[in-house]
N, C-alpha and C. Protein backbone atom coordinates (compact mmCIF):
# COMPACT_ATOMS: atom_id res chain seq x y z
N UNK A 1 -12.18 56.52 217.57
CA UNK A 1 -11.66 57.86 217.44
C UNK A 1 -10.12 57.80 217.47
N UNK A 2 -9.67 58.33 216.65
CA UNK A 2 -7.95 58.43 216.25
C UNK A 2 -7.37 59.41 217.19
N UNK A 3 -6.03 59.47 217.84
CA UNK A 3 -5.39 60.10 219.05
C UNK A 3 -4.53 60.93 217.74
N UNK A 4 -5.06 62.40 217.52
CA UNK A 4 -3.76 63.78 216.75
C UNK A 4 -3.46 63.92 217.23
N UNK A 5 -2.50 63.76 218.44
CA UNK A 5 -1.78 64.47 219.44
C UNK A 5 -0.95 63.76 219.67
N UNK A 6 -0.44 62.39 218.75
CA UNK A 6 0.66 61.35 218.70
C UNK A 6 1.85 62.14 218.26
N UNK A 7 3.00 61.92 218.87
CA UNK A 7 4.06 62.17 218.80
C UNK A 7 4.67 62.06 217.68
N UNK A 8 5.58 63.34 216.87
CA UNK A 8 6.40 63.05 215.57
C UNK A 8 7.41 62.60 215.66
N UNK A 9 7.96 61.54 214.57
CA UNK A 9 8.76 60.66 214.99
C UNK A 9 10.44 62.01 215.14
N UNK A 10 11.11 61.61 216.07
CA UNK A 10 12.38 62.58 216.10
C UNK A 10 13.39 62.52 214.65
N UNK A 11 13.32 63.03 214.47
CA UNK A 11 14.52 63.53 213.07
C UNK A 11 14.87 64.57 212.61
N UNK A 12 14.47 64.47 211.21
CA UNK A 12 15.27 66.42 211.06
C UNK A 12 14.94 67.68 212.26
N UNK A 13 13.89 67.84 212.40
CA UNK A 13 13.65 69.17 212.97
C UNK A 13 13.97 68.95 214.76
N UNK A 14 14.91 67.73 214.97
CA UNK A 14 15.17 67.42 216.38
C UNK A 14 17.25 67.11 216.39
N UNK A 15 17.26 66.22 215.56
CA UNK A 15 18.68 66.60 215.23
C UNK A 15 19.36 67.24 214.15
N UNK A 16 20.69 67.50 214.86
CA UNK A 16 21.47 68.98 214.35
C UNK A 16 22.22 67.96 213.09
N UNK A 17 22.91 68.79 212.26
CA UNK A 17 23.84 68.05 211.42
C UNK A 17 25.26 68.33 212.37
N UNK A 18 26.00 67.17 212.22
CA UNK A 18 27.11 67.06 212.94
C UNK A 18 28.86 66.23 212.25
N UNK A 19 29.89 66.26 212.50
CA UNK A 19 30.70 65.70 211.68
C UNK A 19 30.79 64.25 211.87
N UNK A 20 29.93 63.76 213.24
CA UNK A 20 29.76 62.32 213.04
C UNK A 20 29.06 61.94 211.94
N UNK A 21 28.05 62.41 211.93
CA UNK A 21 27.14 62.62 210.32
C UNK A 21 27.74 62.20 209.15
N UNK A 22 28.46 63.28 209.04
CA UNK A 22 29.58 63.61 207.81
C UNK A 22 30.11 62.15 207.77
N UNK A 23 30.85 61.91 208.72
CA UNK A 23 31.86 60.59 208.56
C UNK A 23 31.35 59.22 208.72
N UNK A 24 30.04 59.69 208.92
CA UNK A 24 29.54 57.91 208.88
C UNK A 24 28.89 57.81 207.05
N UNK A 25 27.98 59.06 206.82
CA UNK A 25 27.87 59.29 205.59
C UNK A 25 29.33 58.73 204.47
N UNK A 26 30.55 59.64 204.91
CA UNK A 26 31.78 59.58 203.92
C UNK A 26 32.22 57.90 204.12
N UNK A 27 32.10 57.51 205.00
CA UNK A 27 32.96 55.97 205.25
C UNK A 27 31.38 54.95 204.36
N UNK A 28 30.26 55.30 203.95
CA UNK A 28 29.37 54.26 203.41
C UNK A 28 30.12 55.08 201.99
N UNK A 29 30.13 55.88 201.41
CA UNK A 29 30.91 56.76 199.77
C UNK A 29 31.91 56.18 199.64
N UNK A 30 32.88 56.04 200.38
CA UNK A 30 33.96 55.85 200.52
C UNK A 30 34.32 54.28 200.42
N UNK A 31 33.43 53.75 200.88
CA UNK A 31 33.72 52.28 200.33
C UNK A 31 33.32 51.72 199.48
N UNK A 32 31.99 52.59 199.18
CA UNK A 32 31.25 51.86 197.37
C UNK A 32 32.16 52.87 196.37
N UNK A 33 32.74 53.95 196.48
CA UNK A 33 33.92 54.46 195.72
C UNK A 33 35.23 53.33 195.70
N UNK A 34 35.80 52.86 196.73
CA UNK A 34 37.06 51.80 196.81
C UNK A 34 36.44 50.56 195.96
N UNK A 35 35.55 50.03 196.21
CA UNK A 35 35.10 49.06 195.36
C UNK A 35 34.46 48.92 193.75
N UNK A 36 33.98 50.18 193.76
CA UNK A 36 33.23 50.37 192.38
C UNK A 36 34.74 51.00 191.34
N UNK A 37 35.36 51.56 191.90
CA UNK A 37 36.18 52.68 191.08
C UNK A 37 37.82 51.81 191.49
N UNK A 38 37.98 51.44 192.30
CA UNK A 38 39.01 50.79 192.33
C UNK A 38 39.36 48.98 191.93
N UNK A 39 38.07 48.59 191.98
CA UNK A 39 38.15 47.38 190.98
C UNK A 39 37.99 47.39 189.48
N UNK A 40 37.16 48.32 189.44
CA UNK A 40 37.51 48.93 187.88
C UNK A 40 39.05 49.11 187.81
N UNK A 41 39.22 50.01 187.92
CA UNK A 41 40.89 50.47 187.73
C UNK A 41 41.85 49.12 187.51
N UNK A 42 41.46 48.33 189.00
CA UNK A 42 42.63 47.11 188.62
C UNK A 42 41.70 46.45 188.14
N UNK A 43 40.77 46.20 187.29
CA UNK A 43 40.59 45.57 186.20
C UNK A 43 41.34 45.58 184.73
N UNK A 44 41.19 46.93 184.78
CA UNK A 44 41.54 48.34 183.42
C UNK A 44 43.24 47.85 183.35
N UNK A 45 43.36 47.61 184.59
CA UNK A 45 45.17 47.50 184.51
C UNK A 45 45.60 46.00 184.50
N UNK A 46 45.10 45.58 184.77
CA UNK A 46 45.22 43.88 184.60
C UNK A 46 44.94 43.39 183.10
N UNK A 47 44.39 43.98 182.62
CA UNK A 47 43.70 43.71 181.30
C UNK A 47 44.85 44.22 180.18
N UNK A 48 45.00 45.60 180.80
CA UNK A 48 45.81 46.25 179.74
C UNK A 48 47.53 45.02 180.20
N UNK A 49 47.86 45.10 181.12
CA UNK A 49 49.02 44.60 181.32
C UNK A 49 49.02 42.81 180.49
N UNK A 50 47.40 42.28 180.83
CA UNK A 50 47.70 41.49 179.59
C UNK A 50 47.87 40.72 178.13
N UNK A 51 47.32 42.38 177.64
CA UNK A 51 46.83 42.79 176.66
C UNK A 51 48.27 43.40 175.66
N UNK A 52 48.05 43.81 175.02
CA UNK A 52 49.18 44.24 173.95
C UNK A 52 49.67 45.69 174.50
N UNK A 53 51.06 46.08 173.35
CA UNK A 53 51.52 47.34 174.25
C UNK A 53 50.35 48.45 174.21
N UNK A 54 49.94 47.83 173.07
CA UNK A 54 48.77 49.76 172.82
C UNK A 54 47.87 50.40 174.06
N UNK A 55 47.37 48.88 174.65
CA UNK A 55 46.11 48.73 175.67
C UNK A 55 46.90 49.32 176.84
N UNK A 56 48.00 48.68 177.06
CA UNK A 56 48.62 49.42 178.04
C UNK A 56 49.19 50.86 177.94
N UNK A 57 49.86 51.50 176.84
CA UNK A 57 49.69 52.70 176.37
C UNK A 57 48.74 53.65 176.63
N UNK A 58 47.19 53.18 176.02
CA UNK A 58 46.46 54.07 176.67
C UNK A 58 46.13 53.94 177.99
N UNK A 59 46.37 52.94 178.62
CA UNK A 59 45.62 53.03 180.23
C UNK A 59 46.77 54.13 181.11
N UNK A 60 48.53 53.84 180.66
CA UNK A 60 48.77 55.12 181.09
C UNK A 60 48.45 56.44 180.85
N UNK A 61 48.32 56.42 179.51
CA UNK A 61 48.01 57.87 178.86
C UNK A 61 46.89 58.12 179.92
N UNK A 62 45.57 57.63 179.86
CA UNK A 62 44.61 57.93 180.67
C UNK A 62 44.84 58.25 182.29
N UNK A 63 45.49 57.35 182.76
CA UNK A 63 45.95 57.94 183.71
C UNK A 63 47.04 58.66 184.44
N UNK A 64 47.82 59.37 183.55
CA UNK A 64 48.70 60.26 183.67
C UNK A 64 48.30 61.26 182.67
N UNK A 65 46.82 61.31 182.21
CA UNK A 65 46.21 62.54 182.21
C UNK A 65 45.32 63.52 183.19
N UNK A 66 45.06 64.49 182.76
CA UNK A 66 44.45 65.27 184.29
C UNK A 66 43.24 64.63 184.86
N UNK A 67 42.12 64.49 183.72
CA UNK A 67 41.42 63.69 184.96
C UNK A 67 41.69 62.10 185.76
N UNK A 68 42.66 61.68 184.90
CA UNK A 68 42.91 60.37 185.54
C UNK A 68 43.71 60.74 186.74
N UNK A 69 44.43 61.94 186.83
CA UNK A 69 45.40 61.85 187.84
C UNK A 69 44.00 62.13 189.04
N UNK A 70 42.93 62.86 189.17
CA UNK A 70 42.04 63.64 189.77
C UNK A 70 41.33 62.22 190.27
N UNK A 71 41.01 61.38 188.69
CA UNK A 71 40.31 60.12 189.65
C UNK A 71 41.32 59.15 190.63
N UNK A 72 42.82 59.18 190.47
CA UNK A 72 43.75 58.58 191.71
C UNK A 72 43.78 59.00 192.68
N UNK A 73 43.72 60.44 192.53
CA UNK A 73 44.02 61.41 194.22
C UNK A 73 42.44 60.78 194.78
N UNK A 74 41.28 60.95 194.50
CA UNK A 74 40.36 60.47 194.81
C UNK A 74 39.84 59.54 195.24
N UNK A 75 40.65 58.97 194.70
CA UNK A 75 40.54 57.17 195.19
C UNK A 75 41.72 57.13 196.06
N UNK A 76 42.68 57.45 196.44
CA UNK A 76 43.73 57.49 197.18
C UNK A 76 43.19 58.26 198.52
N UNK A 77 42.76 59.19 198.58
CA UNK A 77 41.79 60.01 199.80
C UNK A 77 40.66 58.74 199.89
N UNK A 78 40.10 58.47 199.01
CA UNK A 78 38.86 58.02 199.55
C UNK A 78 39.30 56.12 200.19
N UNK A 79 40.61 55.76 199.86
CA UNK A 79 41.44 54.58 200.92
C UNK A 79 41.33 54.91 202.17
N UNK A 80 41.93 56.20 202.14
CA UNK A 80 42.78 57.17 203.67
C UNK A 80 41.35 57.24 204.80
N UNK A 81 40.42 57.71 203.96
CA UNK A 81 38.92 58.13 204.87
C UNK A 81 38.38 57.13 205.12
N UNK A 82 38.41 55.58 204.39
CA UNK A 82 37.88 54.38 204.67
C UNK A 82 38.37 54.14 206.06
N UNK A 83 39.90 54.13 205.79
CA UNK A 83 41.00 53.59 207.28
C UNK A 83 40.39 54.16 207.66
N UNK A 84 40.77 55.38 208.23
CA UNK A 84 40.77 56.17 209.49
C UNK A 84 39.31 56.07 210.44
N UNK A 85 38.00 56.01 209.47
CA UNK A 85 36.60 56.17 209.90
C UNK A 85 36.25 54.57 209.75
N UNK A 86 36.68 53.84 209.53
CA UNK A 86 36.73 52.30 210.46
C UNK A 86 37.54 51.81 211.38
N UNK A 87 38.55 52.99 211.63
CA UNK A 87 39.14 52.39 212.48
C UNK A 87 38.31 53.43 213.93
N UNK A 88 37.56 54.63 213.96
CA UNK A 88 37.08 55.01 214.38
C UNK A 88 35.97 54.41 214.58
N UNK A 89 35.41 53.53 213.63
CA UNK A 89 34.00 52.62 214.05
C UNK A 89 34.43 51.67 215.44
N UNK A 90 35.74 51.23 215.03
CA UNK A 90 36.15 49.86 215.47
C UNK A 90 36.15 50.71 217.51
N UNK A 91 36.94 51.51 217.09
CA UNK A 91 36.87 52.35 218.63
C UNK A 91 35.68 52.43 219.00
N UNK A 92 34.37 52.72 218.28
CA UNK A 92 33.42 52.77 219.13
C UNK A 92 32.90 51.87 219.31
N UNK A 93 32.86 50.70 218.41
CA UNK A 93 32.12 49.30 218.37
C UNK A 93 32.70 48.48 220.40
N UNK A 94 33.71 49.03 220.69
CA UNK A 94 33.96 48.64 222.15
C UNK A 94 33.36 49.78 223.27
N UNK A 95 32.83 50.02 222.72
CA UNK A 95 32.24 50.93 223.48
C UNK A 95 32.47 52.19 224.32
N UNK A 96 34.23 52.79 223.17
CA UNK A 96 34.42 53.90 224.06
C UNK A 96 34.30 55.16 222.92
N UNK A 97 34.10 56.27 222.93
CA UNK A 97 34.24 57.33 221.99
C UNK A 97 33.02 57.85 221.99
N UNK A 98 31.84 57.54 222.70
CA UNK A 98 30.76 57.67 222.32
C UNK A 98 30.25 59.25 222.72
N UNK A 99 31.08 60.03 223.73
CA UNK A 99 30.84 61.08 224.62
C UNK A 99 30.86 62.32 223.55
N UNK A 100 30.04 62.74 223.42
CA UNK A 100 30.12 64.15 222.04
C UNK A 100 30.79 64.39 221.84
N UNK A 101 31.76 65.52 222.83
CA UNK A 101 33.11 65.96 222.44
C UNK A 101 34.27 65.44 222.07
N UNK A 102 34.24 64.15 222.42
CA UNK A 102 35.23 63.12 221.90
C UNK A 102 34.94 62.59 220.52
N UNK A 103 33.44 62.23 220.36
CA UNK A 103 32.94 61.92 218.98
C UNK A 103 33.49 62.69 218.11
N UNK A 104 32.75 64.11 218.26
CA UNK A 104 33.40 65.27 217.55
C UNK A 104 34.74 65.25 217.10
N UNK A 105 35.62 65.49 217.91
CA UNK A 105 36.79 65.03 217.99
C UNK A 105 37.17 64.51 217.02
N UNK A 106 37.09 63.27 217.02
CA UNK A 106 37.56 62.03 216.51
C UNK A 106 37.20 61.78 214.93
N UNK A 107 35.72 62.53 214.76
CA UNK A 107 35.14 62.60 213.28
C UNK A 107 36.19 63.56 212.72
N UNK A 108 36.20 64.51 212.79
CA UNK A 108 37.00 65.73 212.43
C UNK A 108 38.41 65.28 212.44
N UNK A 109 38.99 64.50 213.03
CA UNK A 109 40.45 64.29 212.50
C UNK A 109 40.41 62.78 211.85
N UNK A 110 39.39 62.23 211.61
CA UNK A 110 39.59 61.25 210.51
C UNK A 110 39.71 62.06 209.05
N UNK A 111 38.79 63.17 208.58
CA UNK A 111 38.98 63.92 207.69
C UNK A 111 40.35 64.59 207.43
N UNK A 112 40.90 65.66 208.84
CA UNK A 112 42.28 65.86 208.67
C UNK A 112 42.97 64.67 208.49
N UNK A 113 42.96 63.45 208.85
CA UNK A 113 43.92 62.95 208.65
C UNK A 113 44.15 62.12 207.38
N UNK A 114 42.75 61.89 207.04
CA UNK A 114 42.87 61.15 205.75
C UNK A 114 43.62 62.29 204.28
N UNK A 115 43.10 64.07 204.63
CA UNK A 115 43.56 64.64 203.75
C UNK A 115 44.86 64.82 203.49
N UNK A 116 45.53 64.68 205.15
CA UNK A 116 47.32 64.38 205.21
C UNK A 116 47.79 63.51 204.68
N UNK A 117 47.13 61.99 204.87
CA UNK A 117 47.31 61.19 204.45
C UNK A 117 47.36 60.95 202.98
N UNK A 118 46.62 61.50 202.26
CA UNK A 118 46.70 61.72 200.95
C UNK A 118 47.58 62.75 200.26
N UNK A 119 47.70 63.84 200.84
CA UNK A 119 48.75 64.84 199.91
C UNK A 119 50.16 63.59 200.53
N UNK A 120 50.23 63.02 201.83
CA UNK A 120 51.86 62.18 201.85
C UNK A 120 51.77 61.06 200.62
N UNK A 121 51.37 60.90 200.37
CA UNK A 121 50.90 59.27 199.57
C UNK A 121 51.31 59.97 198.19
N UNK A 122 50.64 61.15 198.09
CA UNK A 122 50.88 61.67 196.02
C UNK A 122 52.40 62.40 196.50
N UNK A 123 52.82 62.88 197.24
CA UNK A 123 54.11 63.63 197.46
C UNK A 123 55.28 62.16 197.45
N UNK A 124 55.07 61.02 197.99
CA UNK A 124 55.70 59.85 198.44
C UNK A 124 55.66 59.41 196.75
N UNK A 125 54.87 58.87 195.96
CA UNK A 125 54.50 58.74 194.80
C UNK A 125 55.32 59.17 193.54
N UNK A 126 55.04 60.63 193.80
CA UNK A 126 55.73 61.65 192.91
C UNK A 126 56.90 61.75 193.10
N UNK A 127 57.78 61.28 194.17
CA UNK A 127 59.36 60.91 194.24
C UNK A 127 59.69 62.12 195.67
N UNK A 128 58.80 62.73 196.20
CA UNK A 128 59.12 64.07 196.97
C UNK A 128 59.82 63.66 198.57
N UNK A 129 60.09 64.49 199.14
CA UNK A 129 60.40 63.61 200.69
C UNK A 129 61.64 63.58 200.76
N UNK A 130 62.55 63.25 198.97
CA UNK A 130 63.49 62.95 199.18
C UNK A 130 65.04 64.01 199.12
């Protein structure tokens, strides 16, 4: 005779969504984005640079067009969110940060900070600051 009265395993309908969530989610995106989209790129640019003027022509054109500028900011945020939410792993991997409100915390300003981090980087870029 089979026991129905076995326990469901804990998951959705037991935990909440939370910004640790978020940032452990964004830091696994965030690095198959840096690798998939940013070795492309310095492929694209290595190639063109040793390639003739045209190749290099269009790889700027492309990317000093709007969506190319959209896929840099992107990839430039998605550097910023790598740092910040490994260096937040690295804090907890010793075993301190682990206390909710601090977790909390700490998820939530890897996001602020990676988004600061990115408008300084295209403002620094773009010649601004100065």
């Amino acid at each position: 005779m089979m026991n129905n009265q076995r326990p469901l395993s804990p998951h959705l309908g037991i935990y909440t969504w939370g910004p640790h969530m978020l940032v452990s989610i964004l830091h696994r995106m965030t690095g198959s984005a840096i690798t998939i989209g940013g070795l492309a790129l310095l492929t694209w640019w290595l190639l063109a640079l040793a390639g003739n003027e045209a190749g290099y022509e269009t790889f700027s054109f492309v990317t000093g067009h709007l969506i190319g500028q959209i896929f840099l900011i992107g990839l430039t945020w998605a550097f910023w969110q790598h740092l910040f939410s490994g260096l937040r792993h690295l804090v907890l991997d010793i075993g301190a940060g682990y206390e909710l409100n601090t977790n909390k915390f700490w998820s939530i300003m890897t996001i602020v900070a990676s988004v600061l981090m990115t408008i300084v980087t295209i403002a620094l870029m773009k010649g601004g600051f100065a």
